[in-house]
Every structure is written in C-alpha cells, then in structure tokens.
C-alpha atoms as a PDB file:
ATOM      1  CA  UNK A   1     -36.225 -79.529  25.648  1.00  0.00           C
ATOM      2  CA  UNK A   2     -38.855 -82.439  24.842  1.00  0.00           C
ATOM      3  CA  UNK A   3     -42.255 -81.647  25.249  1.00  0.00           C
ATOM      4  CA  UNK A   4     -44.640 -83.317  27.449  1.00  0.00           C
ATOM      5  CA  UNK A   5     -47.394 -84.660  25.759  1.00  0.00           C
ATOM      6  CA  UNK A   6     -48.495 -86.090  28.860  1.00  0.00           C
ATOM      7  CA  UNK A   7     -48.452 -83.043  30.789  1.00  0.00           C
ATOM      8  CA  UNK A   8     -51.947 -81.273  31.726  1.00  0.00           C
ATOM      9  CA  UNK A   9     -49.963 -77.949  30.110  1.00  0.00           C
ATOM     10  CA  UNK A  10     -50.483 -77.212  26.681  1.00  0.00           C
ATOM     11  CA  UNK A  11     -47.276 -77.336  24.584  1.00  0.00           C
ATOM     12  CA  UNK A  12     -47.932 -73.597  24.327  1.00  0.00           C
ATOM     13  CA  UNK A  13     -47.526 -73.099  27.495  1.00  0.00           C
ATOM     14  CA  UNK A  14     -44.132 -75.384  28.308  1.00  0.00           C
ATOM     15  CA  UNK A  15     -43.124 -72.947  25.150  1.00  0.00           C
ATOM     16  CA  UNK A  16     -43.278 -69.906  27.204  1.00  0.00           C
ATOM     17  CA  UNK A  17     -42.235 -71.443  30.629  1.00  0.00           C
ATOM     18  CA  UNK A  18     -39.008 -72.929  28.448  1.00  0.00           C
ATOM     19  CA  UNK A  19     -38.194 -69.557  26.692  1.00  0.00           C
ATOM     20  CA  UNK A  20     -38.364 -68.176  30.819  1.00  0.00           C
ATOM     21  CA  UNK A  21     -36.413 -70.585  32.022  1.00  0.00           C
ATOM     22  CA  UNK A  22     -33.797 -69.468  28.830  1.00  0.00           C
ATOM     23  CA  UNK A  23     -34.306 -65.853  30.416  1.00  0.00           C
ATOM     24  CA  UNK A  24     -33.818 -67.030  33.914  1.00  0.00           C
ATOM     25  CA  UNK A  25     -30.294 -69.149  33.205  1.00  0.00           C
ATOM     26  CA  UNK A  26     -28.789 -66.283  31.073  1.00  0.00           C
ATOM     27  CA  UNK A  27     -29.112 -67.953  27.975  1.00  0.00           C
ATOM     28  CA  UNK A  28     -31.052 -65.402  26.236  1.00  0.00           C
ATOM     29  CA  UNK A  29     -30.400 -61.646  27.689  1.00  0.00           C
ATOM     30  CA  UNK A  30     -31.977 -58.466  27.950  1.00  0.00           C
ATOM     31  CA  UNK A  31     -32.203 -56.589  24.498  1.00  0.00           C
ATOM     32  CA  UNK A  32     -31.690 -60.014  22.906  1.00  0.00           C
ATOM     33  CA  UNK A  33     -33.366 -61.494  19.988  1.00  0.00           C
ATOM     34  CA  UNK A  34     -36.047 -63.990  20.528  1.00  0.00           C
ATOM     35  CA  UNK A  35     -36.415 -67.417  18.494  1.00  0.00           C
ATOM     36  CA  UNK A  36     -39.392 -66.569  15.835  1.00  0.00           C
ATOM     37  CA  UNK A  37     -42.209 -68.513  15.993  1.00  0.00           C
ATOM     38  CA  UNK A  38     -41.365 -70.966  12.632  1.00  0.00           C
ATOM     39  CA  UNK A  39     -37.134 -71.160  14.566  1.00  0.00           C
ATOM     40  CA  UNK A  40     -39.091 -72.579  17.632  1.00  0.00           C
ATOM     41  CA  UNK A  41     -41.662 -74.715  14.698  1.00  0.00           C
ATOM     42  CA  UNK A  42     -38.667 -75.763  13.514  1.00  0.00           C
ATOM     43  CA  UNK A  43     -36.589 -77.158  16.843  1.00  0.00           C
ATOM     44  CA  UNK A  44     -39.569 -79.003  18.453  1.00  0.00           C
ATOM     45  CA  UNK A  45     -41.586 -79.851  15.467  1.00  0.00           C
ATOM     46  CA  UNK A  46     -45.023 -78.271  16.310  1.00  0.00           C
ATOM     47  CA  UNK A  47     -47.499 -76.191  14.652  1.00  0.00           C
ATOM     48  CA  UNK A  48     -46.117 -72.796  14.183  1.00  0.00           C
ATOM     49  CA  UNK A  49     -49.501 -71.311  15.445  1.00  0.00           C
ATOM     50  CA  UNK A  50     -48.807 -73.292  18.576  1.00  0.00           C
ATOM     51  CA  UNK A  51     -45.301 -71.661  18.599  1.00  0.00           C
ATOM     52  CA  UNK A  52     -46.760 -68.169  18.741  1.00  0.00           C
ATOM     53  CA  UNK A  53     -49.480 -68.664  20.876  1.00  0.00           C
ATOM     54  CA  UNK A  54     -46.363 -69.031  23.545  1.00  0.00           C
ATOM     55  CA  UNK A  55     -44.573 -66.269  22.451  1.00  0.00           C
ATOM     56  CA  UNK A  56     -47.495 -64.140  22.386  1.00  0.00           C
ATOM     57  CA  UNK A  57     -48.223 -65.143  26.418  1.00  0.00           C
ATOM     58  CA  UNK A  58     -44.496 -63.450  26.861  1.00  0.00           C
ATOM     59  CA  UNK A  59     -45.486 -60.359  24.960  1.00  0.00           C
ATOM     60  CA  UNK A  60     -48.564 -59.778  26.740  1.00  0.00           C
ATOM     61  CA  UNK A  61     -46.710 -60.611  30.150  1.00  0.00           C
ATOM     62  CA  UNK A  62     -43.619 -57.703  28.912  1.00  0.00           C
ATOM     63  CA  UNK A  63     -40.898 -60.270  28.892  1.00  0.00           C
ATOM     64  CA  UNK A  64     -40.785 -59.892  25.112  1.00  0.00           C
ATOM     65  CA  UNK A  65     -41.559 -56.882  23.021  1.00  0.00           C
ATOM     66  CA  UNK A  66     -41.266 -56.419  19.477  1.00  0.00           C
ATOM     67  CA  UNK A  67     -38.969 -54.261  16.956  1.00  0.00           C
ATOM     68  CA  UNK A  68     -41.400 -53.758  13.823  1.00  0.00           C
ATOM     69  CA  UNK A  69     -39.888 -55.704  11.064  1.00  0.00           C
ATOM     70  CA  UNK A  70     -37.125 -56.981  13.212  1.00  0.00           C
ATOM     71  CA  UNK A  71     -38.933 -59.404  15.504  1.00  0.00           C
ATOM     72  CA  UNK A  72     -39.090 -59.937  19.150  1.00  0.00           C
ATOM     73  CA  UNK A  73     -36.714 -59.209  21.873  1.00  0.00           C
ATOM     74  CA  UNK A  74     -36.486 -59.816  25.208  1.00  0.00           C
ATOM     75  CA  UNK A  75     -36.971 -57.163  27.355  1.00  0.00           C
ATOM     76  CA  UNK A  76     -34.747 -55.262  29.847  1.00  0.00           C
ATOM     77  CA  UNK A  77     -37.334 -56.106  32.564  1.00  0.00           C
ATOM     78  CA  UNK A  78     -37.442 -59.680  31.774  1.00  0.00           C
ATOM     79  CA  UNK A  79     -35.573 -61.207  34.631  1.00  0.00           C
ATOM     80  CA  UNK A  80     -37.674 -59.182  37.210  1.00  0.00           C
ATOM     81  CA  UNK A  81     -41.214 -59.690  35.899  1.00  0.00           C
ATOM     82  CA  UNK A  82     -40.819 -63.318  35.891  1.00  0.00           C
ATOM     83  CA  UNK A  83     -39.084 -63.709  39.397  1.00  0.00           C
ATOM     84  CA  UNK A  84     -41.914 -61.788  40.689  1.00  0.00           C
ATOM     85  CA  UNK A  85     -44.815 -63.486  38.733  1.00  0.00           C
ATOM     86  CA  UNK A  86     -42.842 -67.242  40.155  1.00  0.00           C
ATOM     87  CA  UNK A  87     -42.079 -66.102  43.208  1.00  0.00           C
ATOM     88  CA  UNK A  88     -46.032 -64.653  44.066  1.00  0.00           C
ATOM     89  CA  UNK A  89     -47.392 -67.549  42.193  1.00  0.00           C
ATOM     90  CA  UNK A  90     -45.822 -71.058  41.884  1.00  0.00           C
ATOM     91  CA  UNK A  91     -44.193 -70.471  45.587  1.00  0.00           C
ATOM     92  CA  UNK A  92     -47.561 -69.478  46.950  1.00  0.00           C
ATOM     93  CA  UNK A  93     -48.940 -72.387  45.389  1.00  0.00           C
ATOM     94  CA  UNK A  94     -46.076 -74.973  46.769  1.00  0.00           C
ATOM     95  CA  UNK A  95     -45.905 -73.170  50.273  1.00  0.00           C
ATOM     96  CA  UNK A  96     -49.925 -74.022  50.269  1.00  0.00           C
ATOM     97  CA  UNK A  97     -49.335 -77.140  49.367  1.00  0.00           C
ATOM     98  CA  UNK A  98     -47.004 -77.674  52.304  1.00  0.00           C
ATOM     99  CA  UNK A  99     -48.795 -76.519  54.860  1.00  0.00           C
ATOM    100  CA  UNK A 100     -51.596 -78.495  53.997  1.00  0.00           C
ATOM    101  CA  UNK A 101     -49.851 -81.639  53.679  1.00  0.00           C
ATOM    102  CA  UNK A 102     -48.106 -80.882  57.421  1.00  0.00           C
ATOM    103  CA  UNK A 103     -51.297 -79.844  58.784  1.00  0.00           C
ATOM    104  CA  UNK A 104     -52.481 -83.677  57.798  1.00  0.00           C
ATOM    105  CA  UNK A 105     -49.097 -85.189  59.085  1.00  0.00           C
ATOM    106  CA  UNK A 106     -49.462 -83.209  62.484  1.00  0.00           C
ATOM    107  CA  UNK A 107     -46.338 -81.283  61.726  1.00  0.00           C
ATOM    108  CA  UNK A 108     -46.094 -77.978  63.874  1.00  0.00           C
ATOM    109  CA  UNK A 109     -44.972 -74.339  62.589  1.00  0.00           C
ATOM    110  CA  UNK A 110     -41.605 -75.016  64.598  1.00  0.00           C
ATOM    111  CA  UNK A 111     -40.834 -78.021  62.784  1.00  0.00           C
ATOM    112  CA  UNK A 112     -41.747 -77.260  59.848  1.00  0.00           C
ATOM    113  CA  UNK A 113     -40.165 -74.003  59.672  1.00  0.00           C
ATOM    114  CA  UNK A 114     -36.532 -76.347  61.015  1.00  0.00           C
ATOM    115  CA  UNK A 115     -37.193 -78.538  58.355  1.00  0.00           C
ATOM    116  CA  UNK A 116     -37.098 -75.659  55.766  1.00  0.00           C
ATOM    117  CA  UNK A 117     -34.050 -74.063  56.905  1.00  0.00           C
ATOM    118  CA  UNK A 118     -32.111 -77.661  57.366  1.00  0.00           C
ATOM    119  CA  UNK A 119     -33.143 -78.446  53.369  1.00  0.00           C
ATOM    120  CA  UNK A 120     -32.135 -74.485  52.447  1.00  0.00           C
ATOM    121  CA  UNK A 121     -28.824 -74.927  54.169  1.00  0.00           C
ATOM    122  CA  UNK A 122     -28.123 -78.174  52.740  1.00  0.00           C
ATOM    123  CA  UNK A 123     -29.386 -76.912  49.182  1.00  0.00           C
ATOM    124  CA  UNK A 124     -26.898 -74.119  49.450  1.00  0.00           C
ATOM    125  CA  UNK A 125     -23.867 -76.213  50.583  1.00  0.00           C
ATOM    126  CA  UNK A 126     -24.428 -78.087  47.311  1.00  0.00           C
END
C-alpha cells in the first residue's frame, strides 16, 4: 500500500483502515500476530510514532489486543467489529449521500431502489 499524502486522512489513519482491510481479506487472522509499530515504520517509511498511533486506534476499537511482552494480536472478534462499525458508518454515510444526490436529480424511491438492485445483480454476476 502507498500512502496518500494527498488524502484529507492522516497516514495514521490509512494505517489502521489498511491493517482492516488485511483483517477483512483474510490476510491476517484471528489470534494472529500484528505487524509492530517499527515492522509497519519499516514497510512504508514513516515515523514509528505515526505507526502506533494507528495501531493504537485498533486496540482501543478491540480489533487488536495485546500479549504482554509478545505484542499485538488480532482479535477473535475482529472481522465482526469492523463489518459492523463499516456497515453502520461508511454505508450510512454513502446511502446519505445517495439520496441526496437523487433527491437533486428528481430520482424517485422506485427508481432508485431498481437502480440498486440492477448494479447489485450485476456486481454479483462479476
């Protein structure tokens, strides 16, 4: 992964949506050990401060937990917290901006709701 400099996220931040997105594809699995923060320093060449600072957002959220001396694992709950925290947050967020921008197009409820399941059908014949 390359880091967006230009992005309005912190590089923190891409660190902990990254590691999630390692969760998410099966990469790294439950009970598995987590990159440290100078491994993840290391990679991407960044701060190692700024390498914790996203680790520490995936402790605090329970994705992560740490073994003292050992380091940081992921936890057995991983998969689930973050499909929940996406699911109530970045589709809320996407849905909203939907509606909005059909409300300004004139799009009804019936056509956008027939758009939706055309593009799901097609995304799952892919």
């Amino acid at each position: 992964m390359i880091f967006n400099n230009d992005s309005m996220k912190p590089i923190y931040v891409q660190i902990s949506q990254w590691l999630e997105n390692q969760i998410l594809s099966g990469s790294l699995g439950a009970d598995e050990k987590m990159y440290s923060q100078y491994q993840l320093a290391e990679m991407y060449n960044i701060n190692p401060a700024t390498a914790a600072k996203g680790l520490t957002i995936l402790l605090e959220e329970n994705i992560l937990f740490k073994k003292r001396g050992l380091g940081m694992f992921v936890s057995q709950q991983a998969k689930e917290i973050i499909f929940k925290r996406r699911k109530n947050e970045t589709l809320k967020r996407m849905a909203l901006e939907l509606i909005t921008e059909a409300n300004r197009l004139g799009v009804n409820q019936e056509e956008l709701f027939n758009l939706i399941k055309t593009i799901k059908i097609e995304c799952e014949e892919e």
